[in-house]
C-alpha atoms as a PDB file:
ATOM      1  CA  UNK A   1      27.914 -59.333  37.526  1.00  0.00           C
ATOM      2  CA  UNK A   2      30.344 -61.109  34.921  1.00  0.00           C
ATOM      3  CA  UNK A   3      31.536 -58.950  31.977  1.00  0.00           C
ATOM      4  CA  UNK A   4      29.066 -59.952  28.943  1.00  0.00           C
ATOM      5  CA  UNK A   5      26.401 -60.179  31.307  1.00  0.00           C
ATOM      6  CA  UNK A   6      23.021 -58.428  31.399  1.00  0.00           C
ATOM      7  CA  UNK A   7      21.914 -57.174  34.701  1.00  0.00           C
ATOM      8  CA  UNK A   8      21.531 -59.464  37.295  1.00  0.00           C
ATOM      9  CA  UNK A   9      17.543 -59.752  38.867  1.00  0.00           C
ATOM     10  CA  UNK A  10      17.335 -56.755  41.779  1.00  0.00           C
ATOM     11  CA  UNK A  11      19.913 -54.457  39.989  1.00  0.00           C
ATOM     12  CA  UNK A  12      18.781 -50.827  38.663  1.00  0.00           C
ATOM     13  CA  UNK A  13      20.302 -48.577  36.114  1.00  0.00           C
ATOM     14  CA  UNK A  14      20.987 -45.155  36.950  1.00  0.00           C
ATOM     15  CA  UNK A  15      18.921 -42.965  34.012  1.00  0.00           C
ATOM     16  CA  UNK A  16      20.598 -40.778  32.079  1.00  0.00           C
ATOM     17  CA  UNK A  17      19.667 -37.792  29.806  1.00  0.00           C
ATOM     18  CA  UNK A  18      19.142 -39.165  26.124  1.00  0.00           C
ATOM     19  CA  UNK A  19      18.864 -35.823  25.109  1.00  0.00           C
ATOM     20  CA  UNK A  20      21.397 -33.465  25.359  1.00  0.00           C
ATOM     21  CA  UNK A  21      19.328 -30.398  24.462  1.00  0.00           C
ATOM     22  CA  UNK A  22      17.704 -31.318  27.974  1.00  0.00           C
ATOM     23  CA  UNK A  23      18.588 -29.614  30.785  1.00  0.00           C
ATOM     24  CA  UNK A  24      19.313 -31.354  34.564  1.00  0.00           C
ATOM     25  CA  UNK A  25      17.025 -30.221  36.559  1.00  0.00           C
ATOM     26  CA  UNK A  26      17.403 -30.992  40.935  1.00  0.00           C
ATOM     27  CA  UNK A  27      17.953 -34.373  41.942  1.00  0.00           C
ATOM     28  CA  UNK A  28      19.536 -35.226  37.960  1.00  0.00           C
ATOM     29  CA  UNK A  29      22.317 -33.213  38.572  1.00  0.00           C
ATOM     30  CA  UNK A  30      25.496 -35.546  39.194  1.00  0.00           C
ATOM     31  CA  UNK A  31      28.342 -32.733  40.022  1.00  0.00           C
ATOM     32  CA  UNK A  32      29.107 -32.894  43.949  1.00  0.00           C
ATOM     33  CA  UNK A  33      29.743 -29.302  43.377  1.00  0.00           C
ATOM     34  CA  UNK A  34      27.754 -26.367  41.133  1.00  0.00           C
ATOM     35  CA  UNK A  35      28.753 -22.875  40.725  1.00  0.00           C
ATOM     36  CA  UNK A  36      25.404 -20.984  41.358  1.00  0.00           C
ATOM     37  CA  UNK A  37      23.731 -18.244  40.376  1.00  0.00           C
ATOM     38  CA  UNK A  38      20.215 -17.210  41.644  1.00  0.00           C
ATOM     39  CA  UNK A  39      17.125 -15.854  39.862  1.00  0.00           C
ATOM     40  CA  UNK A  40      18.165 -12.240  39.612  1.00  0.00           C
ATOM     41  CA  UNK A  41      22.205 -13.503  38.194  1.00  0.00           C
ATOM     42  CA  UNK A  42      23.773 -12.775  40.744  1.00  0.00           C
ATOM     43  CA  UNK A  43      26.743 -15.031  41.386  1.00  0.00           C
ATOM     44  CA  UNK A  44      26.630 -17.348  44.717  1.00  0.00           C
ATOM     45  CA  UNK A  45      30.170 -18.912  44.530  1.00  0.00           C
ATOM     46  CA  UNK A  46      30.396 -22.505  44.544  1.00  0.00           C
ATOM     47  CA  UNK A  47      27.968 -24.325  46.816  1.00  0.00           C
ATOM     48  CA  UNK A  48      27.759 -28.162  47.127  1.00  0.00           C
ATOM     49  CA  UNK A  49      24.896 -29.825  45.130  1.00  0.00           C
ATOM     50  CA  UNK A  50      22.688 -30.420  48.715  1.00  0.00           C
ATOM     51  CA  UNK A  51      23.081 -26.670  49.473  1.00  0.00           C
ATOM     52  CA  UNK A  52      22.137 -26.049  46.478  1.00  0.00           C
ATOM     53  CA  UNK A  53      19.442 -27.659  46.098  1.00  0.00           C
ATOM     54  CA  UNK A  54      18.020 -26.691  49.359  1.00  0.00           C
ATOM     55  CA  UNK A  55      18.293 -22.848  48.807  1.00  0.00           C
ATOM     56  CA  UNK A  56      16.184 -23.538  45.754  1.00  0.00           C
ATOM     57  CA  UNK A  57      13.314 -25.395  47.606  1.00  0.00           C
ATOM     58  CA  UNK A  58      13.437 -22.481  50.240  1.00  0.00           C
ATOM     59  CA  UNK A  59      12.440 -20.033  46.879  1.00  0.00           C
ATOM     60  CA  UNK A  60       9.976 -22.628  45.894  1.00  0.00           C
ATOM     61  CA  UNK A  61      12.050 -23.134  42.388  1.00  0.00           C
ATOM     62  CA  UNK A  62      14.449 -25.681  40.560  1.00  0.00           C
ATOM     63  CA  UNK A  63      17.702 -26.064  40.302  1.00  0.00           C
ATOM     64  CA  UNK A  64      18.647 -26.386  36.451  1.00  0.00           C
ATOM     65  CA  UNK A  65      22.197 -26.881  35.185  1.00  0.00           C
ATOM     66  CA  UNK A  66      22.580 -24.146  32.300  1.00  0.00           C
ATOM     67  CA  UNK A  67      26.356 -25.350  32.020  1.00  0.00           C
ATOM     68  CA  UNK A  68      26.961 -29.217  32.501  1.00  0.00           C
ATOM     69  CA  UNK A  69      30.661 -28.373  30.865  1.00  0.00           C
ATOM     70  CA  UNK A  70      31.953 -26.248  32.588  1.00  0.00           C
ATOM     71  CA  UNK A  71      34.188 -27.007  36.168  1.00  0.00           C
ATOM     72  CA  UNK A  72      32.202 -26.516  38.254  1.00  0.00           C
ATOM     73  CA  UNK A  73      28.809 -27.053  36.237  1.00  0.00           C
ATOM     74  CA  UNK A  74      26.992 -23.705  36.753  1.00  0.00           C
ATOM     75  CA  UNK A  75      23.246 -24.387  37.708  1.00  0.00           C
ATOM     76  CA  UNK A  76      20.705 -21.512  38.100  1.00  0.00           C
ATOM     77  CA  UNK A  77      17.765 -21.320  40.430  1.00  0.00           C
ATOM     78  CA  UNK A  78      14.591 -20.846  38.036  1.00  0.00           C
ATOM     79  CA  UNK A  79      11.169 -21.606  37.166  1.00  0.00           C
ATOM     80  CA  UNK A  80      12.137 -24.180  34.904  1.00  0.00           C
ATOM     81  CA  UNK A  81       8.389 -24.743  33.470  1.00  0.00           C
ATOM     82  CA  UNK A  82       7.936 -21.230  32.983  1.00  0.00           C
ATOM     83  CA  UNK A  83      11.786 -21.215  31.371  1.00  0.00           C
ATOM     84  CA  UNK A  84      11.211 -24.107  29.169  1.00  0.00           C
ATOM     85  CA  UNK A  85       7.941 -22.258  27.861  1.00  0.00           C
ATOM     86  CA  UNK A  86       9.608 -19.022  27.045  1.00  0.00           C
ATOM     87  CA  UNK A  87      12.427 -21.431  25.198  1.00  0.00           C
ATOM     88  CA  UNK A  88       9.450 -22.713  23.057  1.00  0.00           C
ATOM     89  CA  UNK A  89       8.547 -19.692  22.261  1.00  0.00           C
ATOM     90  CA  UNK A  90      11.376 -18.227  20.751  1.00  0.00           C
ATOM     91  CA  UNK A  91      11.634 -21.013  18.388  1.00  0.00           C
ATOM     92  CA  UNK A  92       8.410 -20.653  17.377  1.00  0.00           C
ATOM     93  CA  UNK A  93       9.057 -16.969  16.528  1.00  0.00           C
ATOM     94  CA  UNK A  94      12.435 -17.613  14.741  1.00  0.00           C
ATOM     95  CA  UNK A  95      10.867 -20.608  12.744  1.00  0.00           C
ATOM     96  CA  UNK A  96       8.465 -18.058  11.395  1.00  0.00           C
ATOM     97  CA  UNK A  97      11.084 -15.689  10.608  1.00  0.00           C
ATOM     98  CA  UNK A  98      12.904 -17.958   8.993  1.00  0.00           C
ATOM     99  CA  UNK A  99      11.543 -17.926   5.160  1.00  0.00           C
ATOM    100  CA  UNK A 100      11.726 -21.505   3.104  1.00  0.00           C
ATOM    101  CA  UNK A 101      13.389 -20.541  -0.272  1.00  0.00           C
ATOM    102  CA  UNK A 102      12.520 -22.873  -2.875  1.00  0.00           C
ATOM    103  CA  UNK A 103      13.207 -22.312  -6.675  1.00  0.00           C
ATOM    104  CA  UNK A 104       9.504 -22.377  -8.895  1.00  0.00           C
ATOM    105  CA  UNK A 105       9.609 -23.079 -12.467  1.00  0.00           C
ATOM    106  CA  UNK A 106       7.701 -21.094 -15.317  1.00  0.00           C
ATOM    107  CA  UNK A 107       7.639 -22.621 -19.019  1.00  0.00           C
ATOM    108  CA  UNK A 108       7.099 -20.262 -22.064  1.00  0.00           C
ATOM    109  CA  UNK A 109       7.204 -21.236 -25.702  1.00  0.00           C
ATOM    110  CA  UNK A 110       8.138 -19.004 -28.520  1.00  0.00           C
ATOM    111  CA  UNK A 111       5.127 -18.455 -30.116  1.00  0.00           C
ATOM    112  CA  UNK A 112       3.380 -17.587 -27.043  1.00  0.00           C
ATOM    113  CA  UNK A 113       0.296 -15.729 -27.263  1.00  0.00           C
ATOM    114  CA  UNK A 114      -0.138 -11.809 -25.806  1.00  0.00           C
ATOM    115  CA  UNK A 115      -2.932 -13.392 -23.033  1.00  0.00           C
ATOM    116  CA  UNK A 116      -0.728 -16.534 -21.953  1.00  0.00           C
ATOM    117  CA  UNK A 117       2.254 -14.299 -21.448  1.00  0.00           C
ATOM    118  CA  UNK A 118       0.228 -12.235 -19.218  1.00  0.00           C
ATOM    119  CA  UNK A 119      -1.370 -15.016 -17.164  1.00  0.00           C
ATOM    120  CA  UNK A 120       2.591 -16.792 -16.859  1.00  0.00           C
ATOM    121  CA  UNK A 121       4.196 -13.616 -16.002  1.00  0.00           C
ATOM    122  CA  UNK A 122       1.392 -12.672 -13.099  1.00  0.00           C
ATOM    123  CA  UNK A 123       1.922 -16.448 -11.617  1.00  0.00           C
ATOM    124  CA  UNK A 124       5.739 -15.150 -11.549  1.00  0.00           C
ATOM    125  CA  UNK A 125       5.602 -12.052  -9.844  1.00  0.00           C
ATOM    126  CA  UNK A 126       3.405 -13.931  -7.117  1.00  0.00           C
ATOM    127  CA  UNK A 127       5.877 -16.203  -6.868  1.00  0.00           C
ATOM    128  CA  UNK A 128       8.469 -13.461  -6.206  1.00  0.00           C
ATOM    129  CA  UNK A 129       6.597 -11.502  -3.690  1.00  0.00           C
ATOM    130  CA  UNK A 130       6.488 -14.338  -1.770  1.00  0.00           C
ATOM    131  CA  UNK A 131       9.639 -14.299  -1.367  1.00  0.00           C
ATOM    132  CA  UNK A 132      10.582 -17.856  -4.416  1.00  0.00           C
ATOM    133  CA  UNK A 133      13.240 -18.080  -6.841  1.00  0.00           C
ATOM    134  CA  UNK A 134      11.783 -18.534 -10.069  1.00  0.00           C
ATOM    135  CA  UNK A 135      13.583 -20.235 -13.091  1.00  0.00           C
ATOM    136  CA  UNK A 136      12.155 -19.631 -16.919  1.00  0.00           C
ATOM    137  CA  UNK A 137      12.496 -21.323 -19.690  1.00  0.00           C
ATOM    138  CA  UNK A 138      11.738 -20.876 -23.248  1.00  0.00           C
ATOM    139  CA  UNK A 139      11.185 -24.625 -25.120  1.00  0.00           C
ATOM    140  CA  UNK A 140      12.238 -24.811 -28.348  1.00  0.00           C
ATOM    141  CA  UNK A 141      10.923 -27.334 -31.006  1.00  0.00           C
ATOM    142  CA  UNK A 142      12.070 -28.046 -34.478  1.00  0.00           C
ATOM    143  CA  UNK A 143      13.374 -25.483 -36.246  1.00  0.00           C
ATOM    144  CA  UNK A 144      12.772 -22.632 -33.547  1.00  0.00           C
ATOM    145  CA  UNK A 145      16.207 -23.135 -31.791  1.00  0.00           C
ATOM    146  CA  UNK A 146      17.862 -21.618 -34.827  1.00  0.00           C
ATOM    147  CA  UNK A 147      15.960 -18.521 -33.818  1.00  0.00           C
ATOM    148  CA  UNK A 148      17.428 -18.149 -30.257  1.00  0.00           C
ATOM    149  CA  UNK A 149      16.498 -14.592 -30.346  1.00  0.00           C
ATOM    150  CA  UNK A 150      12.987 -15.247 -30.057  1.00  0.00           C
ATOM    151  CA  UNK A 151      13.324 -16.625 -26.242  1.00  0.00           C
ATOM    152  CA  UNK A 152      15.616 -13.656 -25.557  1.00  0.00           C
ATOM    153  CA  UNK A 153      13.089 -11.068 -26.354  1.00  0.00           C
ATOM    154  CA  UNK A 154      10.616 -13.161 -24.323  1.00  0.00           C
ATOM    155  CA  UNK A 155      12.776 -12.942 -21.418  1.00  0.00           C
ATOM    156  CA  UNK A 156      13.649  -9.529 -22.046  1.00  0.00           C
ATOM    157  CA  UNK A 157      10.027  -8.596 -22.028  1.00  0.00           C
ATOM    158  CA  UNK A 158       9.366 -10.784 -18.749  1.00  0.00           C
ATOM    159  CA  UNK A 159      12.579  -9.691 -16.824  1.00  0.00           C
ATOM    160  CA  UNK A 160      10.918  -5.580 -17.611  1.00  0.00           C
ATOM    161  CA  UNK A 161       7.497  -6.638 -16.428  1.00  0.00           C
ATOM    162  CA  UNK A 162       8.628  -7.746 -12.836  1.00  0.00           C
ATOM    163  CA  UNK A 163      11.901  -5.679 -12.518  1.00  0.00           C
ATOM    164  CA  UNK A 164       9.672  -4.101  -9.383  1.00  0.00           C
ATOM    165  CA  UNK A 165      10.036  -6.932  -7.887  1.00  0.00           C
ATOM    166  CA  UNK A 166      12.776  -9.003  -8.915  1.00  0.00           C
ATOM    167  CA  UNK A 167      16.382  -8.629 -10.488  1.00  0.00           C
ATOM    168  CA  UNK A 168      17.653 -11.392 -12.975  1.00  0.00           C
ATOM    169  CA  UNK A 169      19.908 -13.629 -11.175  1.00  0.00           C
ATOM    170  CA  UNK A 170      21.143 -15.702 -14.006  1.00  0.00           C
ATOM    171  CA  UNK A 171      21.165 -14.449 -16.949  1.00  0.00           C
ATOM    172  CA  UNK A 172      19.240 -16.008 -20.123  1.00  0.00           C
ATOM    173  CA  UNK A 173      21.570 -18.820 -21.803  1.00  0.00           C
ATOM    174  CA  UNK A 174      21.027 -21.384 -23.651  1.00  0.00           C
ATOM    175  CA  UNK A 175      21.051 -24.964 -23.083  1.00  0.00           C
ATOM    176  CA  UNK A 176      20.509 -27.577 -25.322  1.00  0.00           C
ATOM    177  CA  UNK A 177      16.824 -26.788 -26.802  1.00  0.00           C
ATOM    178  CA  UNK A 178      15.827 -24.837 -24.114  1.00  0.00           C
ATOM    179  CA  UNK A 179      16.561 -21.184 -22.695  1.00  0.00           C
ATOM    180  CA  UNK A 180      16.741 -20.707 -18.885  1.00  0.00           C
ATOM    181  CA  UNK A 181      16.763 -17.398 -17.079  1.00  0.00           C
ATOM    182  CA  UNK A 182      16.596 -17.154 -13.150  1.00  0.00           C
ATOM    183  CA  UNK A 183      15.058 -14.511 -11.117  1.00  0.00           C
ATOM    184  CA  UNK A 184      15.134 -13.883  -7.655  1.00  0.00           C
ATOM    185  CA  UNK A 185      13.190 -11.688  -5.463  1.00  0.00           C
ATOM    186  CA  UNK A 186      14.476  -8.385  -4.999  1.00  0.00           C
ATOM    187  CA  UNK A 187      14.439  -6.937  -1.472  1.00  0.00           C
ATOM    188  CA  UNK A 188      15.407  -3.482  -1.744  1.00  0.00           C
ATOM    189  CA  UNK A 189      12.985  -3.117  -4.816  1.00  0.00           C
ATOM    190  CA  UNK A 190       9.145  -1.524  -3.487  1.00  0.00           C
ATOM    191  CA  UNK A 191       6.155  -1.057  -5.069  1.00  0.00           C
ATOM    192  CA  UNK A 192       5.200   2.051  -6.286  1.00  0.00           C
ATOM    193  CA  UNK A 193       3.317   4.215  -4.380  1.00  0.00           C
ATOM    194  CA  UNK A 194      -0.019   5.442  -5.424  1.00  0.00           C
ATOM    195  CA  UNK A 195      -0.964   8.997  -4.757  1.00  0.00           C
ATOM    196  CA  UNK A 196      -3.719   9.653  -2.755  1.00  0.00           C
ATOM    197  CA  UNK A 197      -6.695  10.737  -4.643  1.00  0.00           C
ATOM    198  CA  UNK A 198      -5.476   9.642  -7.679  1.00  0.00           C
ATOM    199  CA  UNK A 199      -7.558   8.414 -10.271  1.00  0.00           C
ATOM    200  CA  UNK A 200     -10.573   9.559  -7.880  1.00  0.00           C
ATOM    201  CA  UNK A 201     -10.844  13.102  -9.008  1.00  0.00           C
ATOM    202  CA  UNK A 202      -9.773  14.199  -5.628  1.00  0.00           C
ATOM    203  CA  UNK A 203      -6.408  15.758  -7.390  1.00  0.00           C
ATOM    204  CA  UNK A 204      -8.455  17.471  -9.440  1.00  0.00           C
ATOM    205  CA  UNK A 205     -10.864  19.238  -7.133  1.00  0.00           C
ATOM    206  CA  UNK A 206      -7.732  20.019  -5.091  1.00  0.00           C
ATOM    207  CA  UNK A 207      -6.872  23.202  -6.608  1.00  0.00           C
ATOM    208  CA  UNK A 208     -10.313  24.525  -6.378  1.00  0.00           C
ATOM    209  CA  UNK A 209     -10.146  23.432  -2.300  1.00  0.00           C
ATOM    210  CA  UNK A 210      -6.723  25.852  -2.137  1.00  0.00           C
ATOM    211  CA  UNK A 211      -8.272  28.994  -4.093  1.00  0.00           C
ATOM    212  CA  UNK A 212     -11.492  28.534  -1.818  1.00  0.00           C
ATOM    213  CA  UNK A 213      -9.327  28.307   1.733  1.00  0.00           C
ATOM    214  CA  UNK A 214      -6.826  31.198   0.570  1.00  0.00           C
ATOM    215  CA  UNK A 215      -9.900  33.257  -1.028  1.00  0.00           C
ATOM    216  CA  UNK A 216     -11.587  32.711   2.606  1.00  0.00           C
ATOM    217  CA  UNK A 217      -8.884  33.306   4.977  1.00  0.00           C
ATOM    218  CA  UNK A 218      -9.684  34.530   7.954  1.00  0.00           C
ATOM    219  CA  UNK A 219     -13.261  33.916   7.893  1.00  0.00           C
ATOM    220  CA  UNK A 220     -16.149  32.619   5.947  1.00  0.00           C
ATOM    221  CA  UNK A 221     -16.323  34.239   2.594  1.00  0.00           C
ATOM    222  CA  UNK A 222     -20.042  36.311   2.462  1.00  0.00           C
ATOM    223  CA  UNK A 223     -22.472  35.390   0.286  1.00  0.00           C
ATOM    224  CA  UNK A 224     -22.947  37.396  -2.721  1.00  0.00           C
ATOM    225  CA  UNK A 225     -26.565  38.242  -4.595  1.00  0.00           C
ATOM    226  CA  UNK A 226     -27.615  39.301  -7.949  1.00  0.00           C
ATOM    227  CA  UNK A 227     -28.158  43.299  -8.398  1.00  0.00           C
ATOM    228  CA  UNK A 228     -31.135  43.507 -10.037  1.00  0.00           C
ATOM    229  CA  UNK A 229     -31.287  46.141 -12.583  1.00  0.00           C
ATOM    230  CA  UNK A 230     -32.189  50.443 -12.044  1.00  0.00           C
ATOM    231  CA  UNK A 231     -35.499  50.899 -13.374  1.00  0.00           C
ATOM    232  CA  UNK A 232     -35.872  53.060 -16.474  1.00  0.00           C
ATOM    233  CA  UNK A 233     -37.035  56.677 -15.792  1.00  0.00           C
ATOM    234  CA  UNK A 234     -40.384  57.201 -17.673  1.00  0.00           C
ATOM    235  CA  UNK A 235     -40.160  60.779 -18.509  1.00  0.00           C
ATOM    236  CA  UNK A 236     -43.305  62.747 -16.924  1.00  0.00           C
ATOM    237  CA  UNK A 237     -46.192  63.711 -19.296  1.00  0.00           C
ATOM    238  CA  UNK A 238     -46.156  67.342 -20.741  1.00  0.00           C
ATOM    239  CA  UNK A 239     -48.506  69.452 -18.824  1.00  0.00           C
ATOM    240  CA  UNK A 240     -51.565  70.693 -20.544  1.00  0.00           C
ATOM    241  CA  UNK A 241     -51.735  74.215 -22.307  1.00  0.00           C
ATOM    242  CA  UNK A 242     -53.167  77.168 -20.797  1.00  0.00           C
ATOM    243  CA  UNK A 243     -56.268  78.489 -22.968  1.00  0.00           C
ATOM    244  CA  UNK A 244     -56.249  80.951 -25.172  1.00  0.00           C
ATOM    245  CA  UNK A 245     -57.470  84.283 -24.357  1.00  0.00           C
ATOM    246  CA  UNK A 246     -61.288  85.019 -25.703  1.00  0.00           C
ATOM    247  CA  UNK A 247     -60.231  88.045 -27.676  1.00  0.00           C
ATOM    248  CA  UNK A 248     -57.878  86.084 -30.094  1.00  0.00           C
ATOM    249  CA  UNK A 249     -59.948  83.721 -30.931  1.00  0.00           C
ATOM    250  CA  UNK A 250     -61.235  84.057 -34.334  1.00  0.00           C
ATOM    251  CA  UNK A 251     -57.893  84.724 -35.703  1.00  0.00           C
ATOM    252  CA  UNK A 252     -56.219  81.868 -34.182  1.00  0.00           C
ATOM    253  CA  UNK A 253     -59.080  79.421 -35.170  1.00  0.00           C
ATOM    254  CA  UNK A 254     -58.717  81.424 -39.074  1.00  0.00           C
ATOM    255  CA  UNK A 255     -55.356  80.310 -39.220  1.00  0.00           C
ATOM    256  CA  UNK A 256     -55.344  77.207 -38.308  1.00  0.00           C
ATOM    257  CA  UNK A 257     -58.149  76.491 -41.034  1.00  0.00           C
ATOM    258  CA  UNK A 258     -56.165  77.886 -43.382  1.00  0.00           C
ATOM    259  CA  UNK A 259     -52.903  75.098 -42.271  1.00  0.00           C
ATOM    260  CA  UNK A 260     -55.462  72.346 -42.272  1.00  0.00           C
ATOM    261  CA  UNK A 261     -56.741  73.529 -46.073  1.00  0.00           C
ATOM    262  CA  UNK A 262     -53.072  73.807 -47.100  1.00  0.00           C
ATOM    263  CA  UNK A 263     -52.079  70.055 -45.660  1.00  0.00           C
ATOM    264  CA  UNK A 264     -54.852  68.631 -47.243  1.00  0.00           C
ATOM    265  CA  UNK A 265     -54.361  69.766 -50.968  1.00  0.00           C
ATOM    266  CA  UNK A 266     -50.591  69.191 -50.808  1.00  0.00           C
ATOM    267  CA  UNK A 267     -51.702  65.036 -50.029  1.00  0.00           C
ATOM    268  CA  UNK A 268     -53.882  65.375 -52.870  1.00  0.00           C
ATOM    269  CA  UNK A 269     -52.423  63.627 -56.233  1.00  0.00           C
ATOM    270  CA  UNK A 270     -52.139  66.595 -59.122  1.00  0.00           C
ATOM    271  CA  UNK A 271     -54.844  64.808 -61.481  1.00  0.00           C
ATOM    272  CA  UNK A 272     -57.346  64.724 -58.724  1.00  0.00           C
ATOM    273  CA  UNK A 273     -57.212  68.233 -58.363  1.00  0.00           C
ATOM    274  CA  UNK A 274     -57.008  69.119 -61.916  1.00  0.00           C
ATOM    275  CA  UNK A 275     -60.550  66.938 -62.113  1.00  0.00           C
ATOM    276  CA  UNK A 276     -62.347  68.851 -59.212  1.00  0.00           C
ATOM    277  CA  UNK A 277     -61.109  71.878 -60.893  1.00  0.00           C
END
């Protein structure tokens, strides 16, 4: 074939690798001879390629070149499906590790209301968990950039509200008719922790749990009843007077007349009895 000259009808070109993450595998390896190394690493010396290649189909696996620069090229006998699946799966697992960083952008004005300011600074905190930078500004209009110190107690007030999860990585400056600030996520910041029970009423009932448990130690406290009150004696009736003997009679029932006569005239007003008289 003449130089400047495509190839000639009947003529083929030996294929080569286009890409160079791709590894020979058998009959593409060119070297005449490979260092080799077989599935366990253990180093074979250096065998010619046919060799090679022929200990390989006797484990019923490939022959890959792991190291086409080095002299020898080392080659390694392998399952290179299984191999090139395992390689796929690593990448997959670092491409989720790896976190894409981009910078967000929050806009505040200075008269911003109490409830905006609250929605803006929520949208950057979820920006910042996820792991974004996030860069504020304060517009100014008219008149308001004479009073810079409006946007830097805005960003004062925003940098405190998501210092749990952030730290200011610029700080506020101003530029032109605007006020920028950048925050970036802090990583060694956490949230806080909540107690357990908290806000539940379980703290409260704890201490009650702890005097019940060391008040029952050792067994289950017994149940307690009501005494119910000692009855009231009820002193016993006064027995009933003997009789008088028959021989006293008359005098006994004499003077008792004459107690009954007396009783009755003392109760008697004194111009009653002056009138009877």
């Amino acid at each position: 074939m003449e130089p400047g000259l495509g190839p000639q009808q009947g003529e083929q070109r030996i294929a080569t690798t286009t890409d160079l993450s791709e590894h020979r595998v058998n009959e593409r390896i060119r070297a005449r001879e490979v260092r080799l190394i077989d599935p366990d690493g253990k180093q074979l010396g250096v065998k010619a390629l046919p060799d090679a290649l022929s200990f390989a189909r006797q484990l019923d696996l490939d022959l890959v070149e792991v190291a086409p620069d080095a002299n020898p090229p080392v080659c390694r006998i392998m399952d290179y499906n299984r191999f090139k699946y395992e390689t796929a799966q690593k990448a997959k697992e670092s491409r989720k590790k790896a976190t894409n960083t981009s910078i967000k952008e929050m806009k505040y004005r200075p008269k911003i209301g109490t409830g905006d300011f609250l929605t803006k600074t929520r949208q950057v905190a979820r920006f910042l968990e996820e792991g974004h930078k996030v860069k504020v500004t304060i517009m100014f209009r008219g008149r308001e950039v004479s009073h810079p110190e409006l946007g830097m107690k805005i960003l004062e007030g925003l940098a405190e509200e998501v210092s749990a999860v952030a730290k200011v990585e610029a700080a506020p400056k101003l530029d032109g008719r605007n006020m920028v600030m950048v925050l970036a996520p802090d990583r060694r910041a956490k949230p806080p922790v909540r107690k357990a029970g908290a806000g539940t009423g379980d703290d409260l009932e704890a201490p009650e749990a702890e005097v019940a448990s060391a008040d029952g130690a050792g067994g289950p406290a017994p149940e307690t009843h009501p005494v119910p009150d000692a009855p009231r004696a009820v002193p016993a009736p006064a027995p009933p007077a003997p009789p008088a003997p028959s021989g006293h009679a008359g005098a006994d029932d004499g003077a008792g007349l004459a107690t009954a006569v007396s009783a009755r005239s003392s109760a008697v007003p004194d111009g009653v009895v002056g009138a009877s008289s």
